[in-house]
Protein backbone atom coordinates (compact mmCIF):
# COMPACT_ATOMS: atom_id res chain seq x y z
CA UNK A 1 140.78 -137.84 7.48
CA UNK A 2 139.57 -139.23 3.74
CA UNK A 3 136.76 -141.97 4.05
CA UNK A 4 137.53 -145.07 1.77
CA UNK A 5 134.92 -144.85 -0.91
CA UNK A 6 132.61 -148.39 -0.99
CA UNK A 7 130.65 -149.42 -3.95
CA UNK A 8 127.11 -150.17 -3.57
CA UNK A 9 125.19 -152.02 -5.98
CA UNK A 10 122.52 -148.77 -6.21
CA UNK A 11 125.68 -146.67 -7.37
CA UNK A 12 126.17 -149.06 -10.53
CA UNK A 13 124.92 -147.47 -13.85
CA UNK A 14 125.11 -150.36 -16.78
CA UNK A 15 125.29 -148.29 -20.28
CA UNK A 16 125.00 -150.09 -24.15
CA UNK A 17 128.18 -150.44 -26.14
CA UNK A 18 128.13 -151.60 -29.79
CA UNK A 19 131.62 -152.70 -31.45
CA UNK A 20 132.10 -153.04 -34.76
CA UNK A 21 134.62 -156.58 -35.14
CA UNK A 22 135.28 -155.52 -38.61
CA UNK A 23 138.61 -156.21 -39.35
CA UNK A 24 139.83 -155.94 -35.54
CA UNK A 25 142.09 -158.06 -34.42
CA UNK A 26 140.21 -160.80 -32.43
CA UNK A 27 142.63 -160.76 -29.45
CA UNK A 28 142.69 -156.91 -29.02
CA UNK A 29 139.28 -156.85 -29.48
CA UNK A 30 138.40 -159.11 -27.05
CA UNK A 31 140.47 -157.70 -23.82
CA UNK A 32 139.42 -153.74 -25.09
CA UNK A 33 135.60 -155.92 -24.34
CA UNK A 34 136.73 -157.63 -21.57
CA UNK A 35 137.39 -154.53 -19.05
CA UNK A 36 134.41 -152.75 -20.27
CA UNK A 37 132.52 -156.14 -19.39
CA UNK A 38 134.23 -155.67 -15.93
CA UNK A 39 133.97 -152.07 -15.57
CA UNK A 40 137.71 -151.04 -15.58
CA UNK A 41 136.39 -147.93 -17.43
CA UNK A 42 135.03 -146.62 -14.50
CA UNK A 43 136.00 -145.08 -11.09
CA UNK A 44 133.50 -147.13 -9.27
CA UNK A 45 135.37 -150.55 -10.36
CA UNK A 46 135.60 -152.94 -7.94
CA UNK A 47 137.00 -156.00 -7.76
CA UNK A 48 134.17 -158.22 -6.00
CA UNK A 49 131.25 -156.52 -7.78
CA UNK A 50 129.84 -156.68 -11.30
CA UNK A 51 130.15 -152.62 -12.57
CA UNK A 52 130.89 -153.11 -15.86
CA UNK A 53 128.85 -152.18 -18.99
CA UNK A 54 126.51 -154.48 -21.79
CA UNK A 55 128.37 -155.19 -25.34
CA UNK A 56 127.15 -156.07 -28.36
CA UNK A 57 129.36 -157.22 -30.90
CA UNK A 58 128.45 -157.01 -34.66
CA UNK A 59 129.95 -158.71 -37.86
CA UNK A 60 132.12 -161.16 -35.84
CA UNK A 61 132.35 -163.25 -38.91
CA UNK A 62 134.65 -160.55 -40.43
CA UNK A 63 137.27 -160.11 -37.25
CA UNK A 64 140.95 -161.07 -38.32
CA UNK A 65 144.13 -162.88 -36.62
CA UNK A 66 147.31 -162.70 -37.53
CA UNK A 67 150.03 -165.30 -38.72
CA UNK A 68 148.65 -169.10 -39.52
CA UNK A 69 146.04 -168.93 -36.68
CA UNK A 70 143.14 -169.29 -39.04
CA UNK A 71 144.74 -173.52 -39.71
CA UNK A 72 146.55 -174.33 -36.54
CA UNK A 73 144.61 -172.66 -33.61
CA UNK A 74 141.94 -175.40 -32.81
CA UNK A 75 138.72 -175.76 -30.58
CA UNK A 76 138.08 -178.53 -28.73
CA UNK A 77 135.36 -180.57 -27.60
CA UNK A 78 134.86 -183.69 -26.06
CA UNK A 79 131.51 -185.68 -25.24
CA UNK A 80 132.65 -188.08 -22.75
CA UNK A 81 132.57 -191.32 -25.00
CA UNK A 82 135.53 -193.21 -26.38
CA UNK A 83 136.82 -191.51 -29.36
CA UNK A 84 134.08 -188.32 -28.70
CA UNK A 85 136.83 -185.81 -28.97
CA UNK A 86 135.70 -183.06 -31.99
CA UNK A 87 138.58 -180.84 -33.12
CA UNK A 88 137.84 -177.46 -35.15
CA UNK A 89 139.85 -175.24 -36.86
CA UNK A 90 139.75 -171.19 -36.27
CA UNK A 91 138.49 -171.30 -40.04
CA UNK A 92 136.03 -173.62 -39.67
CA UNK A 93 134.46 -172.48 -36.49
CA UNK A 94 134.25 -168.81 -38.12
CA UNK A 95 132.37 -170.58 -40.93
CA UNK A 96 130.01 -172.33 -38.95
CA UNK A 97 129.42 -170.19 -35.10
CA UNK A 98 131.54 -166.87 -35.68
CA UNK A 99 129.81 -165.68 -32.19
CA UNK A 100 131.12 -168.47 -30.31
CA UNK A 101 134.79 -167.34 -31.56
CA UNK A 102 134.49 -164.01 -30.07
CA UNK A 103 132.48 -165.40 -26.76
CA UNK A 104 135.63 -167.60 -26.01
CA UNK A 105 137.77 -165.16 -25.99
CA UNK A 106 136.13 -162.51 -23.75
CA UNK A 107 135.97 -165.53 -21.56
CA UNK A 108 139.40 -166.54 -21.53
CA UNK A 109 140.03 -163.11 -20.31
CA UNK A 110 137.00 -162.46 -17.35
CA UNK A 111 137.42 -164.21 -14.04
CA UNK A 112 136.36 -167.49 -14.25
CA UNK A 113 133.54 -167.93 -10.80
CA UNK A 114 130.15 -166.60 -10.81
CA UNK A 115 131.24 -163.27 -11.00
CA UNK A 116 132.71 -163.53 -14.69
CA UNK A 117 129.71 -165.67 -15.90
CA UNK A 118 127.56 -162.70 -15.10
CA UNK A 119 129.53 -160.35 -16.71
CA UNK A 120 129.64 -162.81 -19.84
CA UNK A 121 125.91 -163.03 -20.30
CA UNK A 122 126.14 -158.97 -20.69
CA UNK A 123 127.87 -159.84 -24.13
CA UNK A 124 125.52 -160.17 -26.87
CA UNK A 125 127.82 -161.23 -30.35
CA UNK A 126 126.04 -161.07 -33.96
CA UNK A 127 127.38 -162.45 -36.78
CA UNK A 128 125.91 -160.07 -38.95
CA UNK A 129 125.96 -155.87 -39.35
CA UNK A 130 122.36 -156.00 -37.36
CA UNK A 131 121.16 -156.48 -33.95
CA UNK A 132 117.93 -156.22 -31.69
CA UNK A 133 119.13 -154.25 -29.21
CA UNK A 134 118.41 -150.63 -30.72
CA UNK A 135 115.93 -149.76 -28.06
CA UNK A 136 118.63 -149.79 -25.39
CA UNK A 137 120.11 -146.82 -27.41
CA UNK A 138 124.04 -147.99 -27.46
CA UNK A 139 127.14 -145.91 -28.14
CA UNK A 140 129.69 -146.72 -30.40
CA UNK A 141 132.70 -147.98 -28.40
CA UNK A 142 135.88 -146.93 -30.08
């Protein structure tokens, strides 16, 4: 008789992942991030518990879409007042908070309770080709 396997927390073993956004398709890019946020790489996953893995994301100003997304896919927020509603473009926010771009995304896709805001805050998303996190020793995930 085979024992059903049970994830503990002590069994969980977070590595570092850096991706390179450089001309990846946003989209892609952001569910391949999404399961490794969740831990759908590994043979621990479990639904209930946070197993997945820290990202960091690098050069998300540079990741593409396809078609006329860059003009008609907008961002929206709203403050609450009468007429507060603030509309961007996919071309504008890349301009001005390319991190944010690639945040919403992997957020669209993780569960949304407290369970997928933990996973989100193991996403770290740079703009730029650099990041601080070379001390946690990350592998480059293909």
């Amino acid at each position: 008789m085979n024992k059903t396997y049970v994830t503990k927390e002590s069994d969980i073993k977070r590595d570092w992942w850096v991706v390179d956004a450089d001309g990846q398709n946003l989209g892609r890019l952001a569910s391949k991030v999404a399961a490794v946020l969740r831990g759908k790489h590994k043979t621990i996953f479990t639904p209930s518990l946070d197993t997945g893995d820290f990202v960091v994301i690098v050069n998300a100003e540079k990741v593409t879409v396809t078609g006329n997304k860059l003009e008609e896919k907008k961002y929206y927020s709203v403050s609450l007042y009468p007429g507060g509603l603030r509309v961007k473009s996919l071309q504008d926010q890349l301009a001005q908070f390319p991190d944010r771009v690639l945040r919403t995304a992997v957020w669209g896709m993780l569960p949304h309770n407290k369970l997928g805001r933990a996973m989100l805050k193991k996403l770290k998303v740079y703009a730029g080709p650099t990041h601080p996190h070379a001390a946690q020793k990350p592998s480059v995930l293909k």
